[in-house]
C-alpha atoms as a PDB file:
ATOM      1  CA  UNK A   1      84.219  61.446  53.830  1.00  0.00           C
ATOM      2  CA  UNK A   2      80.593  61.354  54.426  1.00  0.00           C
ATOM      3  CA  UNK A   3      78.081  60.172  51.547  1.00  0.00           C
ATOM      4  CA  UNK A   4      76.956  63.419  51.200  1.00  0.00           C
ATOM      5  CA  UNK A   5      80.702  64.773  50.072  1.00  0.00           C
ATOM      6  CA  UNK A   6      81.211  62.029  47.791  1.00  0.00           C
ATOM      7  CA  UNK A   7      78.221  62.637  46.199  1.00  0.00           C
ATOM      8  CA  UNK A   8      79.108  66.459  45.967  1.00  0.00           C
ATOM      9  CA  UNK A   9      82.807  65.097  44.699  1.00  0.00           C
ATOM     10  CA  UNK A  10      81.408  63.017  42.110  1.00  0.00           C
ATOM     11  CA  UNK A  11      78.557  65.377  40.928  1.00  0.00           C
ATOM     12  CA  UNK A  12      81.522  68.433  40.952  1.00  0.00           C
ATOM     13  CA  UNK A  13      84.061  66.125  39.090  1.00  0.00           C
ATOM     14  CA  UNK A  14      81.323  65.446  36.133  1.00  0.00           C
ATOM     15  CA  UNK A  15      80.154  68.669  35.358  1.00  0.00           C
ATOM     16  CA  UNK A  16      77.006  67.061  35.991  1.00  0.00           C
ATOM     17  CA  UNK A  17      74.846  70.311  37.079  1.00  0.00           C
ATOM     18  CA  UNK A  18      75.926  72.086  33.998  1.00  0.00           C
ATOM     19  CA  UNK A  19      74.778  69.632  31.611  1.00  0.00           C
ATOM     20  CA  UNK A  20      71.511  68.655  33.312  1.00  0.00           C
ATOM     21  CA  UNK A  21      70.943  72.172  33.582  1.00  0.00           C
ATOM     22  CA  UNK A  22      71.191  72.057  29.629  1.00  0.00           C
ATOM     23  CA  UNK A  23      69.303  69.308  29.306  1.00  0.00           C
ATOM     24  CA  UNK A  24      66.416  69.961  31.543  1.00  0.00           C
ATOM     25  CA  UNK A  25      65.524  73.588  29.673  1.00  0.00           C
ATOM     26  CA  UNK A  26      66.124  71.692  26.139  1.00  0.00           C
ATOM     27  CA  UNK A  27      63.763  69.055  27.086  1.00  0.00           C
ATOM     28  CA  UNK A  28      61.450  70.894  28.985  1.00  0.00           C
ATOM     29  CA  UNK A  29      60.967  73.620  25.740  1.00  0.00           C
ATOM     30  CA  UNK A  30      60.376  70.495  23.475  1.00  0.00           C
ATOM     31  CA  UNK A  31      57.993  69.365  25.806  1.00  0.00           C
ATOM     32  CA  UNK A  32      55.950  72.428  26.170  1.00  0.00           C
ATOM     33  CA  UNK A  33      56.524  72.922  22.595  1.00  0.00           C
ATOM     34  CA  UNK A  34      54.770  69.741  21.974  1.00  0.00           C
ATOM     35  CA  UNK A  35      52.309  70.028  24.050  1.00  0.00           C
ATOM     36  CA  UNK A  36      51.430  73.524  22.819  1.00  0.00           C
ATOM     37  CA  UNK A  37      51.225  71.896  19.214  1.00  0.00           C
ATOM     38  CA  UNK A  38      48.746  68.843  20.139  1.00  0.00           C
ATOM     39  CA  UNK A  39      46.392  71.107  21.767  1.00  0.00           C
ATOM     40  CA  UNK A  40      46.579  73.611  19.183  1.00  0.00           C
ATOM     41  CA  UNK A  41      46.599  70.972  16.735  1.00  0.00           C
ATOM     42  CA  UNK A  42      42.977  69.781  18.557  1.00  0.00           C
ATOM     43  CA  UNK A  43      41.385  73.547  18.993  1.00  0.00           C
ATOM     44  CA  UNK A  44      42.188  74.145  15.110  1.00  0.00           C
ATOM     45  CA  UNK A  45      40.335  71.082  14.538  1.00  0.00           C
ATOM     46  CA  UNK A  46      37.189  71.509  16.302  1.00  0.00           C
ATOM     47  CA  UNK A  47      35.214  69.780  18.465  1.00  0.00           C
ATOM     48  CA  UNK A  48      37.136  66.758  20.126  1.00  0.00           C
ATOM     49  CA  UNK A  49      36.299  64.372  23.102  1.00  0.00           C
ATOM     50  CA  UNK A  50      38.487  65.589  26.142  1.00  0.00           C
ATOM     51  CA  UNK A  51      39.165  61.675  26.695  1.00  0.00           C
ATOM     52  CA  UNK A  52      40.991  61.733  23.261  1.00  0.00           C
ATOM     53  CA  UNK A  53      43.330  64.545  23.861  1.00  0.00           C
ATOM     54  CA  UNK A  54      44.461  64.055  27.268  1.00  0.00           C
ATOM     55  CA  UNK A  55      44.971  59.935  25.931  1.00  0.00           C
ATOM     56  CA  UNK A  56      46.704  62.201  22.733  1.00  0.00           C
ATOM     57  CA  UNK A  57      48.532  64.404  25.109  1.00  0.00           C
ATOM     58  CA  UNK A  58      49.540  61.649  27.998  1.00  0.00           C
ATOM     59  CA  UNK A  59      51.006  59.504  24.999  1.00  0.00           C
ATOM     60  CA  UNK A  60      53.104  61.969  24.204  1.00  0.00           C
ATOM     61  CA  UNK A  61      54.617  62.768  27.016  1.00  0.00           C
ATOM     62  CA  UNK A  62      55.361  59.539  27.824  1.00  0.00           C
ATOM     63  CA  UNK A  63      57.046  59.421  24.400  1.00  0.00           C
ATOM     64  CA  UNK A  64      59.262  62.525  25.033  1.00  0.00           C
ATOM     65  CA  UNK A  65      59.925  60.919  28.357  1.00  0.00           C
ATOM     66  CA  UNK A  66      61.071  57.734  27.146  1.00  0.00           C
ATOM     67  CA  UNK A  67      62.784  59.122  24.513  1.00  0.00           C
ATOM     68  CA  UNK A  68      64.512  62.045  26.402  1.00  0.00           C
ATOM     69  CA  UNK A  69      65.527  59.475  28.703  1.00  0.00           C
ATOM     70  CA  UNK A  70      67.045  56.778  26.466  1.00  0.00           C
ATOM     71  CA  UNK A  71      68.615  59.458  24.197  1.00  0.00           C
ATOM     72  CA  UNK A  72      70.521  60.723  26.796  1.00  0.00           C
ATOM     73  CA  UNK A  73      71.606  57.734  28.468  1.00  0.00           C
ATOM     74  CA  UNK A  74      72.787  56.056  25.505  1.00  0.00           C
ATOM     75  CA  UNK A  75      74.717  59.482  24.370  1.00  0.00           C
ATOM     76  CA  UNK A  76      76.248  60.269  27.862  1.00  0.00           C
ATOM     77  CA  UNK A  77      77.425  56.594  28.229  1.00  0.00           C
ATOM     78  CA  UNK A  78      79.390  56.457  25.191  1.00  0.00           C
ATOM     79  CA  UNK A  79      81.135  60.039  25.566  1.00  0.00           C
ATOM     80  CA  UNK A  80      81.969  58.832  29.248  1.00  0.00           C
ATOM     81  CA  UNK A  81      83.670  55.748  28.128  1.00  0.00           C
ATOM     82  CA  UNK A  82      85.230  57.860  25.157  1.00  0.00           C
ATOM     83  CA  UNK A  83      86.613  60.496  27.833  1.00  0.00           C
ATOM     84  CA  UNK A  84      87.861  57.943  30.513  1.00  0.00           C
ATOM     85  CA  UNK A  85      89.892  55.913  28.013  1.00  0.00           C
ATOM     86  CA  UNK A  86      91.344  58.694  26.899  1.00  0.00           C
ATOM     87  CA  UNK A  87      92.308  59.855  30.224  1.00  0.00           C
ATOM     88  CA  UNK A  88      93.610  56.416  31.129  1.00  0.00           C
ATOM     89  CA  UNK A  89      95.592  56.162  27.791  1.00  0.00           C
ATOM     90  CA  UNK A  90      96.797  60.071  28.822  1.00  0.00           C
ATOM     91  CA  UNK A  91      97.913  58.323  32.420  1.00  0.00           C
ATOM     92  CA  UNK A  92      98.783  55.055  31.264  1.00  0.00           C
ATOM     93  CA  UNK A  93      96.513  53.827  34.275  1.00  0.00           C
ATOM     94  CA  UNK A  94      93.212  52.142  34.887  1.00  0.00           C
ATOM     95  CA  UNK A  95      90.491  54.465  36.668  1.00  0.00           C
ATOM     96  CA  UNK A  96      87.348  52.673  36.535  1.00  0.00           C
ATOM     97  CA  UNK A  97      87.659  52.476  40.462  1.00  0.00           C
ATOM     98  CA  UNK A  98      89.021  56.310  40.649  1.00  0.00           C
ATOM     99  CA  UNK A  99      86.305  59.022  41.081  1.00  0.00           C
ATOM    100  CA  UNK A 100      86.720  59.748  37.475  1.00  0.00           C
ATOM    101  CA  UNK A 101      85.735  56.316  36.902  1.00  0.00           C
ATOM    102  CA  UNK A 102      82.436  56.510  39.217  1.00  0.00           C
ATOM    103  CA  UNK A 103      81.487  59.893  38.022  1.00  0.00           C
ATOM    104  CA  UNK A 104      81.433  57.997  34.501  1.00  0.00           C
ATOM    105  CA  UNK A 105      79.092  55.777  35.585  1.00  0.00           C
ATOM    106  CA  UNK A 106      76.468  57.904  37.657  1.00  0.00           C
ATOM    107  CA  UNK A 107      76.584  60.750  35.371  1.00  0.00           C
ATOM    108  CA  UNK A 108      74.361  59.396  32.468  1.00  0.00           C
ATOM    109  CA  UNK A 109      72.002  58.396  35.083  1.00  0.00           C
ATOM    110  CA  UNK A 110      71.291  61.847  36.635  1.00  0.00           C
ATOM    111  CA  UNK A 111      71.158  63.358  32.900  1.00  0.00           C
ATOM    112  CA  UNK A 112      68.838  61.043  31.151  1.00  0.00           C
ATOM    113  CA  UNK A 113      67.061  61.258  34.561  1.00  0.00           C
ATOM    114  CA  UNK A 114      66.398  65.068  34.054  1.00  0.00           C
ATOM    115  CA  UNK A 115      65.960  64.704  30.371  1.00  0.00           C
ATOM    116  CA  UNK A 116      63.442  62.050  30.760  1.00  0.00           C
ATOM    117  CA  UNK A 117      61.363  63.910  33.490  1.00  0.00           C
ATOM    118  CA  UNK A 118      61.750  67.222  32.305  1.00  0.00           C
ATOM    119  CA  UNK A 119      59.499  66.870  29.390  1.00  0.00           C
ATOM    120  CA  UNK A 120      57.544  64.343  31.127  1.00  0.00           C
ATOM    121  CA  UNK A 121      56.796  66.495  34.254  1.00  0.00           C
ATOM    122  CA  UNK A 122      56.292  69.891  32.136  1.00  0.00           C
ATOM    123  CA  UNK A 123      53.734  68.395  29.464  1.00  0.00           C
ATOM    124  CA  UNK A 124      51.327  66.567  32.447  1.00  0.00           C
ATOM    125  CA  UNK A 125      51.293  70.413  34.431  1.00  0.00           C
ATOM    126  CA  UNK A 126      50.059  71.951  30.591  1.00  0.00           C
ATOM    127  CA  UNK A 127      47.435  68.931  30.553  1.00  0.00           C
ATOM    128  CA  UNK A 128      46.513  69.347  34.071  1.00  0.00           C
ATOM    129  CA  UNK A 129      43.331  71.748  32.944  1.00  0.00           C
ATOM    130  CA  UNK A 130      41.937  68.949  30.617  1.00  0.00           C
ATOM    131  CA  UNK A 131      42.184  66.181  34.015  1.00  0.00           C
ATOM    132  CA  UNK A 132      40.527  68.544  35.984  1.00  0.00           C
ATOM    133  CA  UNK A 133      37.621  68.867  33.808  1.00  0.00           C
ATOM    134  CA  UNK A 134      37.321  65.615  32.743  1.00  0.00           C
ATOM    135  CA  UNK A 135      37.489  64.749  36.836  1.00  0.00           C
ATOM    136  CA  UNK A 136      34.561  67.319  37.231  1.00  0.00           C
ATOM    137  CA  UNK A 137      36.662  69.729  38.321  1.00  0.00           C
ATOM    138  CA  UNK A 138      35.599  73.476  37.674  1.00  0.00           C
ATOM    139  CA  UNK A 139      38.291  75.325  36.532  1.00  0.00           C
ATOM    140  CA  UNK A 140      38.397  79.215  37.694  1.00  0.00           C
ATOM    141  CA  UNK A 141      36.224  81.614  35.604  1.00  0.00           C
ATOM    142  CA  UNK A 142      34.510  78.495  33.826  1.00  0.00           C
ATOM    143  CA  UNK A 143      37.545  78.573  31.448  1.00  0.00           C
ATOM    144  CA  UNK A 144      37.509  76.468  28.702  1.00  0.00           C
ATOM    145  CA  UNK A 145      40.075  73.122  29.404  1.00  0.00           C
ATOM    146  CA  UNK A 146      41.783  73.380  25.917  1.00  0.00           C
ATOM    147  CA  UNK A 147      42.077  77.943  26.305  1.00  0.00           C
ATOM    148  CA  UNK A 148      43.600  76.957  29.962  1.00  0.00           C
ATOM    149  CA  UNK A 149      46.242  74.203  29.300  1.00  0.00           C
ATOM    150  CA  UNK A 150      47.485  76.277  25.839  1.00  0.00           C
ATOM    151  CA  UNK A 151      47.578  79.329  28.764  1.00  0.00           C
ATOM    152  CA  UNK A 152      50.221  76.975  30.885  1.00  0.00           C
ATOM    153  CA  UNK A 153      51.764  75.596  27.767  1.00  0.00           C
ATOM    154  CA  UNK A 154      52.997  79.089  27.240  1.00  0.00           C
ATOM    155  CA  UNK A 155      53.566  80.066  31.183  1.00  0.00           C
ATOM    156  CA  UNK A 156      55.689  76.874  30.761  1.00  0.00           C
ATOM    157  CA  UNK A 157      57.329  78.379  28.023  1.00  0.00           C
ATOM    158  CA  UNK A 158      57.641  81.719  29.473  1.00  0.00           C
ATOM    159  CA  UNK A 159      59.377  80.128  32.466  1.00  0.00           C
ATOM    160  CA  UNK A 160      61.898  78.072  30.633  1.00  0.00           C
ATOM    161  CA  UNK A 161      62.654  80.885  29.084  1.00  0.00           C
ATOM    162  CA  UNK A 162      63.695  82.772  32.077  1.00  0.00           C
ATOM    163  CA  UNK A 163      65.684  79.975  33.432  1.00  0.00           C
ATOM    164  CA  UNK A 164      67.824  79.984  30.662  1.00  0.00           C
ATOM    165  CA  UNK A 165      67.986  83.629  31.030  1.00  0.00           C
ATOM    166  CA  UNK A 166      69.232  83.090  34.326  1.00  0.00           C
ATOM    167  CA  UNK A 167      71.842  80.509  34.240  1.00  0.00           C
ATOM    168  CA  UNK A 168      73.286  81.835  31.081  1.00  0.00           C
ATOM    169  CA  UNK A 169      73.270  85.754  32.332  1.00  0.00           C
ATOM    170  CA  UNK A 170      71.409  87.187  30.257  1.00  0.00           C
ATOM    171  CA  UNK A 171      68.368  89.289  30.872  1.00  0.00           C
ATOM    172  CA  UNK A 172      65.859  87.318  32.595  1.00  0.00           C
ATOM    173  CA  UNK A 173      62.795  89.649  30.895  1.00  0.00           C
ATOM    174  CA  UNK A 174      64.525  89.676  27.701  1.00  0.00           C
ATOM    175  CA  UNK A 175      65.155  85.485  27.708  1.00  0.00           C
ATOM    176  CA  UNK A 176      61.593  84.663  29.014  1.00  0.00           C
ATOM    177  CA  UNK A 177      59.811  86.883  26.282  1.00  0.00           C
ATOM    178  CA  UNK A 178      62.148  85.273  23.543  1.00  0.00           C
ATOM    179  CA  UNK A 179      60.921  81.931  24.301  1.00  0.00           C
ATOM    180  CA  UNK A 180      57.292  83.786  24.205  1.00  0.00           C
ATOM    181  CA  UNK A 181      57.879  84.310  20.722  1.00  0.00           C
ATOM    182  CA  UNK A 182      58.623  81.486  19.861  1.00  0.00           C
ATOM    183  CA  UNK A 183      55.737  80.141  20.935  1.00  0.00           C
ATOM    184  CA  UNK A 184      53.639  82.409  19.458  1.00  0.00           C
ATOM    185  CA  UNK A 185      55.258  81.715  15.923  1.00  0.00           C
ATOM    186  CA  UNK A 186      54.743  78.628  16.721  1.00  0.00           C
ATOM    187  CA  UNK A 187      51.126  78.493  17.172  1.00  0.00           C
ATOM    188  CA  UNK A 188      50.846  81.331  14.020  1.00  0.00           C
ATOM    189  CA  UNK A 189      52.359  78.554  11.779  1.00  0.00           C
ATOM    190  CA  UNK A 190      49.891  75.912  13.185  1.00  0.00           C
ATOM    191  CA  UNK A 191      46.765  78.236  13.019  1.00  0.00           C
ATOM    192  CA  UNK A 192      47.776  79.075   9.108  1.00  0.00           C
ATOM    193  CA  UNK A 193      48.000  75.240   8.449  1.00  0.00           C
ATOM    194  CA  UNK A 194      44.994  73.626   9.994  1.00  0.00           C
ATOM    195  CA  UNK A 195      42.883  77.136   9.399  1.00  0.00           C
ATOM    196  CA  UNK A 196      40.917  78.902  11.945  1.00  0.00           C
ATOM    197  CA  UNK A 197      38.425  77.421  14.711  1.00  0.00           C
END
């Protein structure tokens, strides 16, 4: 068997895709969501040195990162262990050497992996507007850095949405302007707390 098919085998045998699948839209949404607040959070609050919010914005994601990562490694480790004892108490054998076994100990890797980065990768393409400016960058139209990165905070959203649309069969339209909303509630709850620009 070539690495390539064990690879496959293992990935197939975990359920891996599924869950990182889960995991990566999760993540991703509490990224953008995030993201979406800190920069709404900053245009609510007036006038604030681009320096400050991408150092706000950057620390964050490397937060969620971090934490996405850890959080999922931690969790995944444990409920492997917890599955593969009970399948070796079911078959009264040890299969820590079995592809059971090595599927239990590559899976938590690939998900925190994709939790990790998901938020990670997401929140630095929403803050891409404020580098380029700060870079001296023009941005298209002479859009304003904070109007642009909320704009892909929500495209982010918007996209997320549709994902999940599409892996759980739903209507792709329907899923993609659901996550919209939520968005938009979101930034109507922060605009009636912190008050109008």
């Amino acid at each position: 068997m070539s690495l390539i098919q064990h690879i496959r085998s293992l990935w197939n045998l975990s359920q891996a895709g599924q869950i990182a699948r889960r995991y990566f839209v999760t993540n991703g949404f509490d990224g953008a969501l995030t993201m979406l607040g800190i920069l709404l959070g900053f245009y609510t609050g007036g006038e604030v040195q681009l320096v400050v919010a991408i150092s706000a914005c950057l620390g964050a994601a490397i937060a969620l990162g971090i934490s996405g990562f850890t959080s999922a490694y931690l969790s995944e480790t444990e409920e492997r262990k917890k599955e593969l004892k009970e399948l070796e108490e079911s078959l009264v054998a040890p299969l820590e050497e079995s592809y059971h076994g090595k599927a239990s100990q590559i899976t938590p890797w690939v998900i925190a992996a994709v939790n990790g980065l998901s938020p990670f990768l997401i929140s630095l393409f929403i803050i891409l507007p404020l580098w380029l400016e700060d870079w001296g960058y023009m941005l298209p139209l002479e859009m304003d850095p904070f109007d642009a990165a909320i704009g892909l905070a929500f495209l982010a959203i918007l996209f997320l949405g549709i994902f999940l649309g599409r892996i759980s069969g739903t209507f792709w339209l329907w899923s993609g302007l659901r996550a919209v909303l939520i968005g938009l509630v979101t930034a109507g709850i922060i605009f009636l707390i912190g008050g109008n620009p």
